[in-house]
N, C-alpha and C. Protein backbone atom coordinates (compact mmCIF):
# COMPACT_ATOMS: atom_id res chain seq x y z
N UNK A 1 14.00 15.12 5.83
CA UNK A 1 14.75 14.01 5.25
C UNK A 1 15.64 13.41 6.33
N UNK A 2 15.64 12.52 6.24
CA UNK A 2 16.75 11.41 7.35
C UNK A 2 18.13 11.89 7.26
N UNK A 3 18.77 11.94 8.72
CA UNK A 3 20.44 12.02 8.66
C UNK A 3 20.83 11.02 7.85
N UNK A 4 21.44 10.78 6.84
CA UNK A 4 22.66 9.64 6.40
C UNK A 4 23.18 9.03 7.81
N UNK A 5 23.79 9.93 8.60
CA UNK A 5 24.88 9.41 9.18
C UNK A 5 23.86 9.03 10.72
N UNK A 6 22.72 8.87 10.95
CA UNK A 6 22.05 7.88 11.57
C UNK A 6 21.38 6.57 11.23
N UNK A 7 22.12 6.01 10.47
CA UNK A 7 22.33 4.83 10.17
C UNK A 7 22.44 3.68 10.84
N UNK A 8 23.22 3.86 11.94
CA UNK A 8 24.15 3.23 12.51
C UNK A 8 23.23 2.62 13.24
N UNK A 9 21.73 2.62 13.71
CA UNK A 9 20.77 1.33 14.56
C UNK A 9 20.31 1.07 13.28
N UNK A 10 19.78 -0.69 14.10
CA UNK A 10 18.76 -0.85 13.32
C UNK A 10 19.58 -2.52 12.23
N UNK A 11 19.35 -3.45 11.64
CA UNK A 11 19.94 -4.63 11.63
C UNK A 11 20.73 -4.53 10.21
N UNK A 12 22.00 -5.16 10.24
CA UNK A 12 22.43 -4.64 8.79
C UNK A 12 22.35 -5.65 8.17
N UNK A 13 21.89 -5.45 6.50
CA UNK A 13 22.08 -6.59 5.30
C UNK A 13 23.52 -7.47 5.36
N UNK A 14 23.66 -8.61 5.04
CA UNK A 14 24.65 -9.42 4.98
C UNK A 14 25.81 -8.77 5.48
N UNK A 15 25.86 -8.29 6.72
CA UNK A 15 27.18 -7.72 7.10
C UNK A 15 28.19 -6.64 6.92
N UNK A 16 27.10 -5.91 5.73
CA UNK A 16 27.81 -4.58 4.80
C UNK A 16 28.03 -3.60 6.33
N UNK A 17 28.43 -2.65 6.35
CA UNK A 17 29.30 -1.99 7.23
C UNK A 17 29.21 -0.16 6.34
N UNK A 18 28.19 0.72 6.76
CA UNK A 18 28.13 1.86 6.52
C UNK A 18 28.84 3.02 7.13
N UNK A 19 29.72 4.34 6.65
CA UNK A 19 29.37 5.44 7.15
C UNK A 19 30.79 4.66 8.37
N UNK A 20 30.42 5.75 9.42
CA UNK A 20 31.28 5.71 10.45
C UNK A 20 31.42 3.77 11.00
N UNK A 21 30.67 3.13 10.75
CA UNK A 21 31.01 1.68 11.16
C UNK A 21 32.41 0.63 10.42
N UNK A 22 32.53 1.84 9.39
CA UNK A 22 33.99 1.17 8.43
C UNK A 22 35.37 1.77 9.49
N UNK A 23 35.97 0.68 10.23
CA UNK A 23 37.06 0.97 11.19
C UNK A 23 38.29 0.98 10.26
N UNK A 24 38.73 0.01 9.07
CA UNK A 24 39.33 0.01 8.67
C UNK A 24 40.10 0.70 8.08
N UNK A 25 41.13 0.99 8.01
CA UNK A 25 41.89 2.39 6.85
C UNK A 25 43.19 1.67 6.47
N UNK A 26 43.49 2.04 5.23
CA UNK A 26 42.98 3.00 3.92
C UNK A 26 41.83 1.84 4.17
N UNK A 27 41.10 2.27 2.65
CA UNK A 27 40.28 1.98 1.51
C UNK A 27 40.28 1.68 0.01
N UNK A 28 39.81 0.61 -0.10
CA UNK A 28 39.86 1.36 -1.87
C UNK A 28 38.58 1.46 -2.32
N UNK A 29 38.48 2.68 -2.96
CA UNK A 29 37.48 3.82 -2.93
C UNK A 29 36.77 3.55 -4.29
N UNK A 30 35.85 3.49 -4.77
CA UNK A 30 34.65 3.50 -5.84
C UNK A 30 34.03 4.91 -6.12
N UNK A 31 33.74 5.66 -7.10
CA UNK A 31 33.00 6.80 -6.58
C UNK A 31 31.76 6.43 -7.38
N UNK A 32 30.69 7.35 -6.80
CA UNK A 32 29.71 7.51 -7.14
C UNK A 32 29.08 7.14 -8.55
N UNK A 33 29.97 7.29 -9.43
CA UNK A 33 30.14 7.13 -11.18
C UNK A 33 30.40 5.64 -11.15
N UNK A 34 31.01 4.85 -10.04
CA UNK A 34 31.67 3.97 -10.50
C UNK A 34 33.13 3.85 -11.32
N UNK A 35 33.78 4.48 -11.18
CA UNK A 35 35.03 4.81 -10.95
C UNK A 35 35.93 4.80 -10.00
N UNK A 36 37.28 4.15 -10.17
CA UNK A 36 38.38 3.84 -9.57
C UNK A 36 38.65 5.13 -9.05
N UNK A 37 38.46 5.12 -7.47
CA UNK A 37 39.07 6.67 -6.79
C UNK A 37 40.60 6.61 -6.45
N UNK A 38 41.31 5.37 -6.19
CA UNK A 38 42.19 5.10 -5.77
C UNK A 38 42.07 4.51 -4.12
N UNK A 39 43.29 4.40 -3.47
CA UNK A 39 43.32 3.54 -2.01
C UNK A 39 43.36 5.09 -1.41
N UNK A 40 42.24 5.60 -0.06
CA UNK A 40 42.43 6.24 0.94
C UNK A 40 42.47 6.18 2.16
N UNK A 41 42.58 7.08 2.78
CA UNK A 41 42.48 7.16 4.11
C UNK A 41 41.20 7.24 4.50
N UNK A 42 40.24 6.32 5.64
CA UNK A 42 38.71 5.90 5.54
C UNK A 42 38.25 7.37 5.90
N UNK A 43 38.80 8.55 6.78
CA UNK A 43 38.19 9.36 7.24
C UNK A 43 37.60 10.34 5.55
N UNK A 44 39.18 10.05 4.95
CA UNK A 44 39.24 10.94 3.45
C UNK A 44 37.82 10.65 2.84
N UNK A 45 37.76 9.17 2.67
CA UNK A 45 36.24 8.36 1.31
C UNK A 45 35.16 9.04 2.73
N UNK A 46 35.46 8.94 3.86
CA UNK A 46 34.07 9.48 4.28
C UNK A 46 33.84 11.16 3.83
N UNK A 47 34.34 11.62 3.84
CA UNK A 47 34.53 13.17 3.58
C UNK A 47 33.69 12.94 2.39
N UNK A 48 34.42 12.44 1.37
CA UNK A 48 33.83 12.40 -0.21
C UNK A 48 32.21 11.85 -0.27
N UNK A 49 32.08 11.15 0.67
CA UNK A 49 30.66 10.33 0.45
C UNK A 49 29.58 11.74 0.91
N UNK A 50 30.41 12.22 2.32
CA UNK A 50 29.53 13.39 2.73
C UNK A 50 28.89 14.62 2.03
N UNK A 51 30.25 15.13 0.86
CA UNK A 51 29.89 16.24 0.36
C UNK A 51 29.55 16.01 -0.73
N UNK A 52 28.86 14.45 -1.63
CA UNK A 52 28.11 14.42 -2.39
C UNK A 52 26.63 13.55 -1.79
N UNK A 53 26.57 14.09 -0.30
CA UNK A 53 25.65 13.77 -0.11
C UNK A 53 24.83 12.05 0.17
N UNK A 54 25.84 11.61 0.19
CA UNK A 54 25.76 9.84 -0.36
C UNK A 54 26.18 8.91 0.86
N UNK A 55 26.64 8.15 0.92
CA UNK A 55 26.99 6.69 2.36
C UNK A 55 27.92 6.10 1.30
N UNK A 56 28.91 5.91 2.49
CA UNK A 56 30.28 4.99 2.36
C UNK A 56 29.82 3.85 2.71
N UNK A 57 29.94 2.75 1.93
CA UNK A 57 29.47 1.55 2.10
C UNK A 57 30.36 0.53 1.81
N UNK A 58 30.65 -0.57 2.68
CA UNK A 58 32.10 -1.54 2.68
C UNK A 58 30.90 -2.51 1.85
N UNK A 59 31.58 -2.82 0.41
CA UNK A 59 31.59 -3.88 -0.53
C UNK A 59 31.72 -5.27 -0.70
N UNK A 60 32.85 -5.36 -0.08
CA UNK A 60 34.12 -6.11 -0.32
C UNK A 60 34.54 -6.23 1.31
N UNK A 61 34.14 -6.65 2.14
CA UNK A 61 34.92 -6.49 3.10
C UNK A 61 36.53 -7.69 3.41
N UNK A 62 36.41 -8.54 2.54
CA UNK A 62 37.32 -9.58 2.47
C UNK A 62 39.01 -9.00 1.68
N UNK A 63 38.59 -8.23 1.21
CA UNK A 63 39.97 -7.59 0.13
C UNK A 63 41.17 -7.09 1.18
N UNK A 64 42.28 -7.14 0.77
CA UNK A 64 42.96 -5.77 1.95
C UNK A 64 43.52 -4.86 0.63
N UNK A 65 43.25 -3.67 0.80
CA UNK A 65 42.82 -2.98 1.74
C UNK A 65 40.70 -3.45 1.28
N UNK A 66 39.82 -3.10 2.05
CA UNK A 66 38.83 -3.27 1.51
C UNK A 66 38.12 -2.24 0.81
N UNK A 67 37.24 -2.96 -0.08
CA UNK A 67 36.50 -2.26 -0.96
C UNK A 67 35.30 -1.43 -0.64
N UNK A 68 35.32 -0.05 -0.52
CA UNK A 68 34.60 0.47 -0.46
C UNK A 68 33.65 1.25 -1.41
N UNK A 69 32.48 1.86 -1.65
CA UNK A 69 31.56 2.37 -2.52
C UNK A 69 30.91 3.58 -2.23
N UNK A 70 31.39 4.62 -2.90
CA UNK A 70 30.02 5.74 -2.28
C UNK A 70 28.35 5.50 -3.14
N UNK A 71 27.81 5.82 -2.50
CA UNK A 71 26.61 5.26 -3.29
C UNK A 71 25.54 5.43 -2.29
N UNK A 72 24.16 5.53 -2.52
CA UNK A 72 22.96 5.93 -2.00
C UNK A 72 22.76 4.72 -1.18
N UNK A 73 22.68 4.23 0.41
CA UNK A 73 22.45 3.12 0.89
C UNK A 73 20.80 2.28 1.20
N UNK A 74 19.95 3.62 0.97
CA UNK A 74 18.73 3.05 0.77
C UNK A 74 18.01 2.48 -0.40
N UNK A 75 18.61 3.46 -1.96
CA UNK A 75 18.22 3.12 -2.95
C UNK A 75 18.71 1.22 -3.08
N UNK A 76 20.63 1.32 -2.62
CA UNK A 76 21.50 -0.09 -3.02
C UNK A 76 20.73 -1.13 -2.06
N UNK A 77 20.12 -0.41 -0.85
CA UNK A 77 19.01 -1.38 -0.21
C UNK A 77 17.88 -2.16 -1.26
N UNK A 78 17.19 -1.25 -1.37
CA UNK A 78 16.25 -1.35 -2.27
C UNK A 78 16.15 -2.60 -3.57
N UNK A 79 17.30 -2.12 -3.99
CA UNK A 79 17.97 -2.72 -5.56
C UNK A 79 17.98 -4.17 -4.86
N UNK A 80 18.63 -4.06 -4.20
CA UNK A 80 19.54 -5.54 -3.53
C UNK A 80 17.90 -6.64 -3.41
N UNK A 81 16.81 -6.24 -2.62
CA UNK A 81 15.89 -6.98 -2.05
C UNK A 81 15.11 -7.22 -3.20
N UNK A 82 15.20 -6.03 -4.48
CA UNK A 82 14.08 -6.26 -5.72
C UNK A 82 15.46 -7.66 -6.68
N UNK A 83 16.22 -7.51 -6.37
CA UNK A 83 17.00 -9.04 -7.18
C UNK A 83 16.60 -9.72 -6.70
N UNK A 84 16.73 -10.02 -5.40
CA UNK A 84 16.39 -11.34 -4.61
C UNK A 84 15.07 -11.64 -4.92
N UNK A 85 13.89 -10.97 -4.64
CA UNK A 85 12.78 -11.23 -4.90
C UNK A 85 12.82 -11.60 -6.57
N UNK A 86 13.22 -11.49 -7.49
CA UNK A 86 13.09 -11.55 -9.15
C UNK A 86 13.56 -12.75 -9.12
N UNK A 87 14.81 -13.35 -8.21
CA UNK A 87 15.62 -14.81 -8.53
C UNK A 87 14.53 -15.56 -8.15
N UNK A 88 13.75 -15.29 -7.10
CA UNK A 88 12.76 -16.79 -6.50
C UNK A 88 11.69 -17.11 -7.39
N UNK A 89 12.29 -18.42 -8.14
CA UNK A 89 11.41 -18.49 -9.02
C UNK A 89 10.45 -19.89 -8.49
N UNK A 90 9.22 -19.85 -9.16
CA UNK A 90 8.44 -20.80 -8.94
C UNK A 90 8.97 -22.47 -9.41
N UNK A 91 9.09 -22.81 -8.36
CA UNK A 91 9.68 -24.28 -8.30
C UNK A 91 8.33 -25.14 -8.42
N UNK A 92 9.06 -26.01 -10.09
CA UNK A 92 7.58 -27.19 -9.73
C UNK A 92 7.33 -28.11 -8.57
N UNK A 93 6.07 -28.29 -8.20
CA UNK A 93 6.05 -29.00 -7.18
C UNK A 93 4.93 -30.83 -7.61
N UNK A 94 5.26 -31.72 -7.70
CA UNK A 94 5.18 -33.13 -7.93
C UNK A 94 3.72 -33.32 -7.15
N UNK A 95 2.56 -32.91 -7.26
CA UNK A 95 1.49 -33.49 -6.69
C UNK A 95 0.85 -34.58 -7.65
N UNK A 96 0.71 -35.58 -6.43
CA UNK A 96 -0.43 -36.99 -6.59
C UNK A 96 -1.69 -36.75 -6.45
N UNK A 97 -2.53 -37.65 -7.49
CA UNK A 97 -4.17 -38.02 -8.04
C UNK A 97 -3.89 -39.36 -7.41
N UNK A 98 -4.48 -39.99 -6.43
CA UNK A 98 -4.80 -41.35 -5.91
C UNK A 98 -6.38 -41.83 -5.98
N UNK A 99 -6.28 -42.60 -6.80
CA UNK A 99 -7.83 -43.47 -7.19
C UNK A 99 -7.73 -44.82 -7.39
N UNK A 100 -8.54 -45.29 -6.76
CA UNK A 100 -9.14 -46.82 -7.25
C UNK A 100 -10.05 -47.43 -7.81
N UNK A 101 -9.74 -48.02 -8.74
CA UNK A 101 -11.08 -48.95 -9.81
C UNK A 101 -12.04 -48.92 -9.04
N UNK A 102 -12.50 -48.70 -7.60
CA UNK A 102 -14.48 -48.77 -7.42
C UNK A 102 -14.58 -47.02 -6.76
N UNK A 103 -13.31 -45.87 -7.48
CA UNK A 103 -13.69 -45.00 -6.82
C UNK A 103 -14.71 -44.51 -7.89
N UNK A 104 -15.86 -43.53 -7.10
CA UNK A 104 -16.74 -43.20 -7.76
C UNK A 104 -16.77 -41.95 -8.63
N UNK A 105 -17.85 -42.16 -9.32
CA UNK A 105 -17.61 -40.99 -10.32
C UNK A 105 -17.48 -39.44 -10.33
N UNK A 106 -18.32 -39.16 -8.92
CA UNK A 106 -18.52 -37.95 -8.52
C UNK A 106 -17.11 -37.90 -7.57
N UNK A 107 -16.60 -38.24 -7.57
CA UNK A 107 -15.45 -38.56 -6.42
C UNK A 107 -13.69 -38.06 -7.46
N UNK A 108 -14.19 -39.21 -8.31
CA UNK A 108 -13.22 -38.99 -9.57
C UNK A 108 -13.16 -37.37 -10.01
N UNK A 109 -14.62 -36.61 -10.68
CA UNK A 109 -14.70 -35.50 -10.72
C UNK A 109 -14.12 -34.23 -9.67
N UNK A 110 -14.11 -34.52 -8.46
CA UNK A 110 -13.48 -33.82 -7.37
C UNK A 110 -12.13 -33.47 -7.70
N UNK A 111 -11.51 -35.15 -7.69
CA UNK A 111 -10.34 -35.33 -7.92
C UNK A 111 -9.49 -34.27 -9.31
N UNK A 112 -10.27 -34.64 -10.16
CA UNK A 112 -9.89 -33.63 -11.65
C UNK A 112 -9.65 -32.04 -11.07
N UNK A 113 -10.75 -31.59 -10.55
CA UNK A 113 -10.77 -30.05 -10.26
C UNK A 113 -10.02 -30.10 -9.64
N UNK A 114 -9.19 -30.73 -7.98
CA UNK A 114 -8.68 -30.12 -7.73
C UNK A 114 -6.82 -30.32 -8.48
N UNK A 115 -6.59 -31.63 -9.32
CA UNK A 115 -5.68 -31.57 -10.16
C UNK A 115 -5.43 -30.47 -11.06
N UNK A 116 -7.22 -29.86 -11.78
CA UNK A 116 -6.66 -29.01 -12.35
C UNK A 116 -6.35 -27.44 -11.47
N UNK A 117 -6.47 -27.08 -10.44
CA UNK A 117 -5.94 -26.26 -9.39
C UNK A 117 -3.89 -26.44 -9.51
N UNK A 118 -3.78 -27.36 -9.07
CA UNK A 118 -2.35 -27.60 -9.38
C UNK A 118 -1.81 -27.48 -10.90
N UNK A 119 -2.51 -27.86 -11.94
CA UNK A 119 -1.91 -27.59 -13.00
C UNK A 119 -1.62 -25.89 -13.49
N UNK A 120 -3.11 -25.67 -12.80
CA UNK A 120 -3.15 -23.91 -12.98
C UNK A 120 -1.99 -23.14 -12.38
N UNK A 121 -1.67 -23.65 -11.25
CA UNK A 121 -0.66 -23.61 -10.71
C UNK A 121 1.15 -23.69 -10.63
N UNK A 122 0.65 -24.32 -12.39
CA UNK A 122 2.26 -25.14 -12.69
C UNK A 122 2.83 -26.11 -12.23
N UNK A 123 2.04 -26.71 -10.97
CA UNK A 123 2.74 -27.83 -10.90
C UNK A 123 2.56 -29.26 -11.75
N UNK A 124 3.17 -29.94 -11.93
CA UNK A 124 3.10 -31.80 -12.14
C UNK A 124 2.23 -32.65 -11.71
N UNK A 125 1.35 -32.86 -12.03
CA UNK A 125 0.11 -33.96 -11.49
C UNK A 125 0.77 -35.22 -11.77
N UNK A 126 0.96 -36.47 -11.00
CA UNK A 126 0.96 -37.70 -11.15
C UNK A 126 -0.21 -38.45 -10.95
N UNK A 127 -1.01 -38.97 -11.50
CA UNK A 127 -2.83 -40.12 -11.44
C UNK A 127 -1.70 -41.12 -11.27
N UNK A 128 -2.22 -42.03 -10.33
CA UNK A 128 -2.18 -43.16 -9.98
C UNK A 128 -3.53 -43.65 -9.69
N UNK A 129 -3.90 -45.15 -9.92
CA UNK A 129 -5.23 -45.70 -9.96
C UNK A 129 -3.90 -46.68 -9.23
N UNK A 130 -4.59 -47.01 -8.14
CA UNK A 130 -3.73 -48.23 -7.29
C UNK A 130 -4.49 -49.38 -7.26
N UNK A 131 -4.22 -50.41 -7.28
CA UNK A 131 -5.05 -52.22 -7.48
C UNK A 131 -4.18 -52.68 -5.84
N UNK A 132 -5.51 -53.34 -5.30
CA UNK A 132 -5.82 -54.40 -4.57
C UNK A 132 -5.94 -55.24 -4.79
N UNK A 133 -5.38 -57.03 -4.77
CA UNK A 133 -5.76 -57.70 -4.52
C UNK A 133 -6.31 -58.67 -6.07
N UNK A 134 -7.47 -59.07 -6.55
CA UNK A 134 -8.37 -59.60 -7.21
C UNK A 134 -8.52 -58.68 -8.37
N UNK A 135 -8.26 -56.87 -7.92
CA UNK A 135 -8.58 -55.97 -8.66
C UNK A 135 -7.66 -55.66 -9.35
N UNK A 136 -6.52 -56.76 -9.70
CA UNK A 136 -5.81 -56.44 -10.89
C UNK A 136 -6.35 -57.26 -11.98
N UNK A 137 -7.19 -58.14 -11.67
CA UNK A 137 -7.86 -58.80 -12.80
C UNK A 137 -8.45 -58.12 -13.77
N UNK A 138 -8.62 -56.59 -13.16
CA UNK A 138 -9.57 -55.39 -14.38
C UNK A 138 -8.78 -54.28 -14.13
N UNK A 139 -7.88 -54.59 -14.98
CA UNK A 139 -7.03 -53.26 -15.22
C UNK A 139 -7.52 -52.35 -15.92
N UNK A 140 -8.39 -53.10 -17.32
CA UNK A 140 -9.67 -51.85 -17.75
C UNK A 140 -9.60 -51.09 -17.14
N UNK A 141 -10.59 -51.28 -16.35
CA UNK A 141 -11.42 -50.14 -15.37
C UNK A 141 -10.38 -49.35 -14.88
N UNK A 142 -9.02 -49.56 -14.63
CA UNK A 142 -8.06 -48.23 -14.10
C UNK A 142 -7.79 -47.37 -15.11
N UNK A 143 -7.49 -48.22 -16.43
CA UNK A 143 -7.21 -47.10 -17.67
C UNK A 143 -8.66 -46.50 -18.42
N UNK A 144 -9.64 -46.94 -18.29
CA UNK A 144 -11.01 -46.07 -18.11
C UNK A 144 -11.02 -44.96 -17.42
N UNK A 145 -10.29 -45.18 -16.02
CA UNK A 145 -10.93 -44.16 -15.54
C UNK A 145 -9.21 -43.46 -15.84
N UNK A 146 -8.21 -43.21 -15.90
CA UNK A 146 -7.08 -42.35 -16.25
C UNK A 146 -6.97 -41.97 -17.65
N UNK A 147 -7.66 -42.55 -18.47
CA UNK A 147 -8.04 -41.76 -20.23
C UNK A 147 -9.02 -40.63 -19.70
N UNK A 148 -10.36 -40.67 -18.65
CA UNK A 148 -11.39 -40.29 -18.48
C UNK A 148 -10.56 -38.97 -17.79
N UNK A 149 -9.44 -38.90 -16.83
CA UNK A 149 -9.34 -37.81 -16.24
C UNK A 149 -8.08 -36.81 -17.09
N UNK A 150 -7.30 -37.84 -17.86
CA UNK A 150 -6.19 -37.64 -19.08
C UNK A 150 -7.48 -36.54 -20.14
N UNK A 151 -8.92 -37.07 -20.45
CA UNK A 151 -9.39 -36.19 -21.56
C UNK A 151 -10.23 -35.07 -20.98
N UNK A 152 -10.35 -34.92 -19.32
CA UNK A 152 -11.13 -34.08 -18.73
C UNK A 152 -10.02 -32.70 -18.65
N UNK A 153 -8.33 -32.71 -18.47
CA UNK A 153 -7.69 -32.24 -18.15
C UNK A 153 -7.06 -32.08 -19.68
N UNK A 154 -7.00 -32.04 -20.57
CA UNK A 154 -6.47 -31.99 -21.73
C UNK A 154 -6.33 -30.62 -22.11
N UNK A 155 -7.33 -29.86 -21.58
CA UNK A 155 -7.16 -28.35 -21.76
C UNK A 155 -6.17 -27.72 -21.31
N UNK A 156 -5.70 -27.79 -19.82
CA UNK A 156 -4.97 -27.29 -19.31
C UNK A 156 -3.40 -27.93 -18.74
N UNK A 157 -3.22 -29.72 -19.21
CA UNK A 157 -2.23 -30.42 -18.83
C UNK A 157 -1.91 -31.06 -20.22
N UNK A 158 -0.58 -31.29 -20.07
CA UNK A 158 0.15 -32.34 -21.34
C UNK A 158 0.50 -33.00 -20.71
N UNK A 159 -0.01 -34.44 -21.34
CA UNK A 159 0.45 -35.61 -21.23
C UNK A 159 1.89 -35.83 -21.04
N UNK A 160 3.31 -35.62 -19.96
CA UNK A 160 4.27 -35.92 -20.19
C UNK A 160 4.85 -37.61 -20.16
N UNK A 161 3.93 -38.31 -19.68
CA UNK A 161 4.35 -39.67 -19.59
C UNK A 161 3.01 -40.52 -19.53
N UNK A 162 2.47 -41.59 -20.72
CA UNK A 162 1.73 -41.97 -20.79
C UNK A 162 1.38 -42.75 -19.76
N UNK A 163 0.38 -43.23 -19.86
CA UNK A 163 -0.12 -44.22 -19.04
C UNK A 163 0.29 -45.49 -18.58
N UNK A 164 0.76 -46.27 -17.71
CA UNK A 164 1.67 -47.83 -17.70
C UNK A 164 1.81 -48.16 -16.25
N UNK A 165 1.55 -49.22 -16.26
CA UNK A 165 1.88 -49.97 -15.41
C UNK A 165 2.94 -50.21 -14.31
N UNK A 166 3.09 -49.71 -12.84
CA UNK A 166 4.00 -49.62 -12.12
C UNK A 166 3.86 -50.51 -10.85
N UNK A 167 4.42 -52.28 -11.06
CA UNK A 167 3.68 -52.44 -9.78
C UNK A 167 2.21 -53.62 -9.91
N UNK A 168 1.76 -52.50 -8.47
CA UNK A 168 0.16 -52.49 -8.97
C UNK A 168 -0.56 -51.27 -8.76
N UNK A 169 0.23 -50.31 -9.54
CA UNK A 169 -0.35 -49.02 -9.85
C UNK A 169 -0.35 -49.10 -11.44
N UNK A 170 -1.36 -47.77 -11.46
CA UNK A 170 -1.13 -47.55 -12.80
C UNK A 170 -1.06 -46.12 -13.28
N UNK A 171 0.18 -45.59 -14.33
CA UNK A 171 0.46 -44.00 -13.59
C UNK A 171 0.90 -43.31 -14.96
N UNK A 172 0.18 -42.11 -14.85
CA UNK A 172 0.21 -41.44 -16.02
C UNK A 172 0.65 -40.01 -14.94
N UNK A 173 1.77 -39.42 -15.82
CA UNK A 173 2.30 -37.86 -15.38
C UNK A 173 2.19 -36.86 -16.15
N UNK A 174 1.27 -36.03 -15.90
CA UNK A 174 1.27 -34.94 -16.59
C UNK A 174 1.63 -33.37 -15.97
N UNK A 175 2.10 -32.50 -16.91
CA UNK A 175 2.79 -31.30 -16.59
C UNK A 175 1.81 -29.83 -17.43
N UNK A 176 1.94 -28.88 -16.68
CA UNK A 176 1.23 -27.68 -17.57
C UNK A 176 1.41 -27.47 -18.61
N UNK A 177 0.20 -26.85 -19.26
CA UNK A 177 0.62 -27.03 -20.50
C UNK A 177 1.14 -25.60 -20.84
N UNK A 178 1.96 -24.78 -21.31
CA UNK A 178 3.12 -23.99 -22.12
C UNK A 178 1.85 -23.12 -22.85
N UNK A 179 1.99 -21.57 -22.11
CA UNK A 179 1.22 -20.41 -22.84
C UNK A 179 1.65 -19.61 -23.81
């Protein structure tokens, strides 16, 4: 089993301060239970951390006197990195469908699969059908083809914002759909 008190290499978490690296004295002391030990002398809380086997670990280093903890420093390692990892949560991310009234059908189909990849995904699909020119004269044909990819994706996306006119786009947003 590892010394405790070779600790001392090696890079420390946010600045915490173990074991013989706490210069400071007194302390105010935590025990093991979590209980108020009172303010000591740092050599004293090291003594205590030693003969239950455990690491003096600075808390609090901002307090005076500062806050110290006896407590297991690999397990409070441990703990510390499994929060962090639990907080990062999946952030939606806003991906675009770009098509135009003469894009083709097999082309369109591409487009769906890999929208529905992102939906599977949780993120936000935005379809845009963008107009050129002459080709706003058949706006049809843009909401043809965004009903066409709106009823291909219906399984796995909700409609959050219908279909309309932006411009000379035309833009329907949809979001995952809720398991």
């Amino acid at each position: 089993m590892n010394d405790r008190n070779d600790r001392l290499s090696g890079p420390q978490d946010k600045g915490l301060r173990i074991n013989e690296q706490i210069r400071i004295s007194p302390v105010r002391l935590i025990g093991a239970t979590g209980e108020f030990a009172g303010v000591l002398p740092t050599f004293q809380a090291l003594e205590m951390a030693r003969e239950a086997n455990l690491d003096l670990v600075e808390v609090n280093p901002n307090d005076r006197p500062p806050v110290c903890k006896i407590l297991d420093y690999g397990k409070f390692r441990y703990q510390q990195s499994r929060k962090n990892n639990k907080s990062k949560v999946h952030h939606q991310k806003m991906k675009e469908l770009r098509v135009r009234p003469k894009t083709g059908d097999h082309d369109i189909e591409t487009k769906i699969n890999q929208a529905r990849k992102f939906l599977e995904h949780k993120d936000k699909v935005q379809v845009n059908v963008l107009f050129k020119g002459r080709e706003l004269q058949h706006i049809e044909e843009g909401k043809r083809i965004i009903d066409m990819i709106l009823e291909k994706l219906q399984d796995v996306a909700k409609v959050e914002k219908p279909p309309s006119m932006e411009g000379k786009k035309l833009t329907a947003m949809l979001g995952p759909k809720k398991e």
